[in-house]
Protein backbone atom coordinates (compact mmCIF):
# COMPACT_ATOMS: atom_id res chain seq x y z
CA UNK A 1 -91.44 59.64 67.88
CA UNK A 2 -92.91 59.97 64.50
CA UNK A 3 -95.07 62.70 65.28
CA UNK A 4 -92.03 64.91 67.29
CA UNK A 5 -90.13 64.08 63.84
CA UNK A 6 -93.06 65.58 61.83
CA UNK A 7 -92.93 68.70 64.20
CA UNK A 8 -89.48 69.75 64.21
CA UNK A 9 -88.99 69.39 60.13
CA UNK A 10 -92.06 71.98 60.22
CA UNK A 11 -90.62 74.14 62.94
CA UNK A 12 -87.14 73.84 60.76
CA UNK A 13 -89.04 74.55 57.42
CA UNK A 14 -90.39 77.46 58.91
CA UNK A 15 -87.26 79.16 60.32
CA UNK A 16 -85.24 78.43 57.01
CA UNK A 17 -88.62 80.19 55.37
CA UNK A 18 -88.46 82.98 57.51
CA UNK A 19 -84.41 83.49 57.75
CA UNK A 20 -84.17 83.54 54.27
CA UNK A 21 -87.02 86.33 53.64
CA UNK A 22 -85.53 88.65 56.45
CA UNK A 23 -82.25 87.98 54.45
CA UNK A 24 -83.33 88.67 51.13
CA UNK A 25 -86.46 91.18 51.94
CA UNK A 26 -85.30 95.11 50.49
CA UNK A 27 -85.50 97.33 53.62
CA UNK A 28 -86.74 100.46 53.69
CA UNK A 29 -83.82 101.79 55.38
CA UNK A 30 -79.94 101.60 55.15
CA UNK A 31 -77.06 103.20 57.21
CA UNK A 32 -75.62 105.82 56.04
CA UNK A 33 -71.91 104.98 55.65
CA UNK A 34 -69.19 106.31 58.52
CA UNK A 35 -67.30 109.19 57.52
CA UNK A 36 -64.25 106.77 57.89
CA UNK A 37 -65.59 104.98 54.70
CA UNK A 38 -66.26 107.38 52.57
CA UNK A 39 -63.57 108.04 49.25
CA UNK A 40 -60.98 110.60 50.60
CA UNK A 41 -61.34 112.84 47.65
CA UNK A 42 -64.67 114.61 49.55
CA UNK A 43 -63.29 118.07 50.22
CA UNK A 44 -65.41 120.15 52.47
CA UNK A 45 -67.40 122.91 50.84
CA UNK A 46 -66.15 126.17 52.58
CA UNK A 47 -66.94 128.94 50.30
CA UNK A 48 -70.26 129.73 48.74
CA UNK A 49 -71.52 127.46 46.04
CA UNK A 50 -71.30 128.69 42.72
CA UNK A 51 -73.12 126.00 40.81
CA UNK A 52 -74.61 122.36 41.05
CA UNK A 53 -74.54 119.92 38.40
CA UNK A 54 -77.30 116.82 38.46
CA UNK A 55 -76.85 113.94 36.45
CA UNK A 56 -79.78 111.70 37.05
CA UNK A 57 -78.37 108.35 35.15
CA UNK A 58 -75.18 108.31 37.22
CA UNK A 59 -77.01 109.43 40.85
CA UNK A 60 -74.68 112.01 41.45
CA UNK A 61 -74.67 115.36 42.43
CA UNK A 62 -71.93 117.93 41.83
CA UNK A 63 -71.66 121.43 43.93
CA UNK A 64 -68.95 123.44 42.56
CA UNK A 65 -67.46 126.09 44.83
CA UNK A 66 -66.63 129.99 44.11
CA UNK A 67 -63.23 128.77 45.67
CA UNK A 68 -61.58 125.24 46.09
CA UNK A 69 -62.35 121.86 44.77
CA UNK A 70 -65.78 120.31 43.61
CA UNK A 71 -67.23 118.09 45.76
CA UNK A 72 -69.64 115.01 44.93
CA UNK A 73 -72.68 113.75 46.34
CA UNK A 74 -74.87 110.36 45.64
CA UNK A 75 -78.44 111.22 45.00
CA UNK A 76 -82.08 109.83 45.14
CA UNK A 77 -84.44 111.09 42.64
CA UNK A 78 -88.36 110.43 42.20
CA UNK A 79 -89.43 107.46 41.89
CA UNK A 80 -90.08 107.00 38.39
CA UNK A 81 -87.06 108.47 37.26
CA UNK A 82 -86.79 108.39 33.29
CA UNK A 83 -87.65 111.09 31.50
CA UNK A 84 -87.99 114.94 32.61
CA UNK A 85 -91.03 115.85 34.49
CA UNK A 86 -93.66 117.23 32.56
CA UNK A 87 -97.31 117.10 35.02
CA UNK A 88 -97.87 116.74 39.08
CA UNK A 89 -97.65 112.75 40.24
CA UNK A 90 -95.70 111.78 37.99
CA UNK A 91 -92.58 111.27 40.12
CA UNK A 92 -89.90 112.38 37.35
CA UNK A 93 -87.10 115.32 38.31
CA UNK A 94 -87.54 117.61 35.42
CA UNK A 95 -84.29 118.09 33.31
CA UNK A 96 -82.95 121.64 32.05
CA UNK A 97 -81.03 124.70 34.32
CA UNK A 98 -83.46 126.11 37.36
CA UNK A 99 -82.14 128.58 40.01
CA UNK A 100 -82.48 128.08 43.91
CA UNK A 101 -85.58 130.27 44.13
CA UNK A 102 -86.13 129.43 48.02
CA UNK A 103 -84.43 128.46 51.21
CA UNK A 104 -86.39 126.66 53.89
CA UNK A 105 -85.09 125.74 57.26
CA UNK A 106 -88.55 124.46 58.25
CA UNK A 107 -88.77 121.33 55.46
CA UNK A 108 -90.40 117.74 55.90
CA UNK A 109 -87.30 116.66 54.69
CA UNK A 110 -84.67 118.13 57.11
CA UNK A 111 -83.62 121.49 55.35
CA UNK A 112 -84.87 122.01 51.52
CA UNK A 113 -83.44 124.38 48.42
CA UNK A 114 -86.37 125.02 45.64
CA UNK A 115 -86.26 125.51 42.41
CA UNK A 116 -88.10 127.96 40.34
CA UNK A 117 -90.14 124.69 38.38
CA UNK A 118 -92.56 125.32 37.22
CA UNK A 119 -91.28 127.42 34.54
CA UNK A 120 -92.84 129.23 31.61
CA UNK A 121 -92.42 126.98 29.24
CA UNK A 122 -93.89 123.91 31.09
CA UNK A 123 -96.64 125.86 32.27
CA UNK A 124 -97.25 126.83 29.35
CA UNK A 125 -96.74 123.23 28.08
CA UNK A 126 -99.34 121.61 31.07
CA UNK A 127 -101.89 124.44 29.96
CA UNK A 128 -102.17 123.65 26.70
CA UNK A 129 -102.36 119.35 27.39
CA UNK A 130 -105.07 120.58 29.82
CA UNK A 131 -102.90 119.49 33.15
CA UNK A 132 -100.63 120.22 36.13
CA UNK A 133 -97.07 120.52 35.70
CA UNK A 134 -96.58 119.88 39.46
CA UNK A 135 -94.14 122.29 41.40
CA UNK A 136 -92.20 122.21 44.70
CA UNK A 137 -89.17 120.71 43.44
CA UNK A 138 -86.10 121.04 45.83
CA UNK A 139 -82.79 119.48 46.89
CA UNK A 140 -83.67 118.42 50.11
CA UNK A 141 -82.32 115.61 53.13
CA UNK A 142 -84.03 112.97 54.61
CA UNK A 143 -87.71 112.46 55.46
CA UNK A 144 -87.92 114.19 59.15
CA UNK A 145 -89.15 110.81 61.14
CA UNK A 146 -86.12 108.57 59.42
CA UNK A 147 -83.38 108.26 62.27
CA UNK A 148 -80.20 110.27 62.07
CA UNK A 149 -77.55 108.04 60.42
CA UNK A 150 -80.19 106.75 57.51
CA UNK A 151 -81.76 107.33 54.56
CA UNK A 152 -84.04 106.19 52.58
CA UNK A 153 -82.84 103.02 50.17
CA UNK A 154 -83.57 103.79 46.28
CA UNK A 155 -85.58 106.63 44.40
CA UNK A 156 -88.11 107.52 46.26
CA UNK A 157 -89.22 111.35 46.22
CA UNK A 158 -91.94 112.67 44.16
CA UNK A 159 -89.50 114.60 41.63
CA UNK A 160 -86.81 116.15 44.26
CA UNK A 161 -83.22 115.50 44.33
CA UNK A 162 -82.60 114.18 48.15
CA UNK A 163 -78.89 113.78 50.12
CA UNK A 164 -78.61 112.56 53.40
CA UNK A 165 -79.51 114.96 56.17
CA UNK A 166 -75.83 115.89 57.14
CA UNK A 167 -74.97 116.64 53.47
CA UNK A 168 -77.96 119.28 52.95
CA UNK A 169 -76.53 120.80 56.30
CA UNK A 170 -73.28 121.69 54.27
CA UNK A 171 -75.04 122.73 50.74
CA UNK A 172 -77.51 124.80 52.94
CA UNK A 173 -74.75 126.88 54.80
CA UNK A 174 -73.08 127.63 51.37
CA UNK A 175 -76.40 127.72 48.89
CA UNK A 176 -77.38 131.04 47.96
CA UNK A 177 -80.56 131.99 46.17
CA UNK A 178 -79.80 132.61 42.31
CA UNK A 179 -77.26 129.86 42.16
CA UNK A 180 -78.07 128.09 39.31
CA UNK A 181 -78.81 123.96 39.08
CA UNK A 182 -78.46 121.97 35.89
CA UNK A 183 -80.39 118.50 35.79
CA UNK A 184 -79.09 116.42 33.04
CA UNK A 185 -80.57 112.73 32.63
């Protein structure tokens, strides 16, 4: 009797272990919310996007329309996010105004808008420090093997700005190339 005693406080030790690190264990992963629960105030962008407005502290980005009301998005940025980007690997989003320089349907990370970073001055910047300034920065979705409805919890890129994959559907209809994007920390 002793010994059956000694076996189920192990075999209970072990599932409290286990229950509470699936509980408490970050996940990779997380739903994207319902359209039912997101605020009300999210018009729908319907005319072509006149500007966009990062703000890397508060993880929001802003696309302003040519007509109608603003419309707010919650971000990820790279995953060291303080500071402005200044060499390849580093996994800042640089700060100052860029352009979208680039469309491209065929992404990694659903659908993608570039920027034209590297600019002068920071390649001008890496040259003289003797390094790479790093490049390919875009507003992009999701990673293309996450599952629709998901995204990827926290700051994760390597310097891009990413949405979830239905959002960049409705920037890329309305982006145009020119259209200028302001990252402010």
């Amino acid at each position: 009797m002793r010994r059956l005693g000694g076996i189920f406080a192990a075999l209970s030790l072990l599932f409290l272990t286990l229950s509470g690190w699936l509980l408490l264990a970050p996940g990779p992963l997380v739903p994207v919310a319902p359209p039912d629960y997101r605020p009300q105030s999210a018009p729908e962008l319907t005319t072509p996007i006149q500007r966009i407005l990062i703000e890397k502290g508060a993880r929001r980005m802003t696309v302003y329309q040519q007509e109608g009301p603003a419309k707010m998005f919650q971000i990820a940025l790279g995953f060291s996010p303080e500071g402005t980007k200044s060499r390849q690997g580093d996994g800042r989003t640089p700060e100052g105004i860029y352009r979208i320089d680039r469309l491209n349907p065929q992404s990694r990370f659903h659908l993608s808008l570039g920027l034209d970073y590297p600019q002068r001055q920071h390649r001008e910047a890496a040259r003289k420090g003797g390094f790479d300034p790093g490049g390919d920065i875009m507003i992009h979705g999701q990673p293309n093997q996450i599952p629709a409805g998901y995204r990827v919890k926290g700051d994760w890129t390597e310097g891009c700005i990413a949405v979830t994959d239905a959002e960049i559907e409705e920037i890329f209809a309305l982006a145009r190339i020119g259209t200028e994007v302001e990252i402010r920390p």
